[in-house]
Protein backbone atom coordinates (compact mmCIF):
# COMPACT_ATOMS: atom_id res chain seq x y z
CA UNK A 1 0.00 0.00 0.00
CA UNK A 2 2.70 2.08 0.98
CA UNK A 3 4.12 2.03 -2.74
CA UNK A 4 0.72 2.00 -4.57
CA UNK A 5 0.93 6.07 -2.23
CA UNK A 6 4.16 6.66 -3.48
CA UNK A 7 3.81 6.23 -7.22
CA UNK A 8 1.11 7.92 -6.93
CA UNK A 9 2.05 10.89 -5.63
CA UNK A 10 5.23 10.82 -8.33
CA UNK A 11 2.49 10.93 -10.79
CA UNK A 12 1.08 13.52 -9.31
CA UNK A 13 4.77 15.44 -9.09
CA UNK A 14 4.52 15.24 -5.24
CA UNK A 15 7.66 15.01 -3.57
CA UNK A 16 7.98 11.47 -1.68
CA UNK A 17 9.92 12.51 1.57
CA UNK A 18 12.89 10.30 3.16
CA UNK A 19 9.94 9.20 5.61
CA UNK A 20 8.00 7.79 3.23
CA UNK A 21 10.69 6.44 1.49
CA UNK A 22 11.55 4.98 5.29
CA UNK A 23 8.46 3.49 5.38
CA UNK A 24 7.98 1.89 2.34
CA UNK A 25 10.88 -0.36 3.31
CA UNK A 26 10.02 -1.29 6.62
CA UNK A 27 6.78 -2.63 5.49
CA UNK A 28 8.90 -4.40 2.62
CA UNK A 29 10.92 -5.98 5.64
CA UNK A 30 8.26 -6.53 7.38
CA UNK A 31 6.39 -8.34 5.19
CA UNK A 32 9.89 -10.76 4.52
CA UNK A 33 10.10 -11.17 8.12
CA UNK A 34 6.26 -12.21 8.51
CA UNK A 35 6.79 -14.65 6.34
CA UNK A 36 9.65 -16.13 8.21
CA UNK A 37 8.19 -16.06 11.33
CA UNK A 38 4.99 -18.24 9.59
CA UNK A 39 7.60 -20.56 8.76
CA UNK A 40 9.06 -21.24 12.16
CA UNK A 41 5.83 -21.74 13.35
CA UNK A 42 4.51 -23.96 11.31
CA UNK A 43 8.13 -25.94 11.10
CA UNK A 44 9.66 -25.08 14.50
CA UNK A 45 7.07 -23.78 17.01
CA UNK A 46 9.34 -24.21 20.16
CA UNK A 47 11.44 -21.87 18.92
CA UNK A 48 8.53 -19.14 17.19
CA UNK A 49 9.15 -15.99 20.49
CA UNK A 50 13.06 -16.72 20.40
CA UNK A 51 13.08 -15.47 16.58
CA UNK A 52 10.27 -12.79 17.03
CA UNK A 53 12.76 -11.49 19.33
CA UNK A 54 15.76 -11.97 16.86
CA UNK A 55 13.33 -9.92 14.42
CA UNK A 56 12.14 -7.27 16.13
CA UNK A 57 16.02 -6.59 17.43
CA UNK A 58 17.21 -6.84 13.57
CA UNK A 59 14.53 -4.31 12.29
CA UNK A 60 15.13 -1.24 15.27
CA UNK A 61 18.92 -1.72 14.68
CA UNK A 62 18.73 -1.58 10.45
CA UNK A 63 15.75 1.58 11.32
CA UNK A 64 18.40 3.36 13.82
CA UNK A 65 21.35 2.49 10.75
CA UNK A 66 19.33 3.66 8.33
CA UNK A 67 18.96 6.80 9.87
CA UNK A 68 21.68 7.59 10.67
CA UNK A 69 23.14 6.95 6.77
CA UNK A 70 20.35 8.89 5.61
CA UNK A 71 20.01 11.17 8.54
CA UNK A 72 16.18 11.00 8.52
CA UNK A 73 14.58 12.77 11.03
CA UNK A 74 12.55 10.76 14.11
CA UNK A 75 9.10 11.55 13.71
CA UNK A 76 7.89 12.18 17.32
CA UNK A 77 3.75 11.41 18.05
């Protein structure tokens, strides 16, 4: 969805910001990493929380990377 947004606004000569670009990838990774985890559990249960960990540790330390190569700006709520 996040790239359906992004064309979109290229078509529409909107400027796609670092964040976007950001996010884009994270639900990319995301969406890799879901579909590891669905293969643990169906293969290796026991051991499903123990790489949920592993994952969620992977994706803030490639975000915090990331940012700082790009020096994107945190986006506080």
């Amino acid at each position: 969805m996040f790239r359906e947004v992004a064309n979109l606004a290229e078509k529409n000569f909107t400027e796609v910001t670092a964040h976007d670009r950001e996010e884009i990838r994270s639900a990319q990774v995301m969406l890799g990493v879901s579909i590891i985890y669905l293969g643990f559990a169906y293969f290796l249960p026991k051991y499903l929380l123990i790489v949920i960990i592993m994952g969620l540790l992977l994706r803030t330390t490639v975000t915090q990377i990331a940012r700082l190569i790009n020096r994107v700006p945190r986006i506080h709520h």
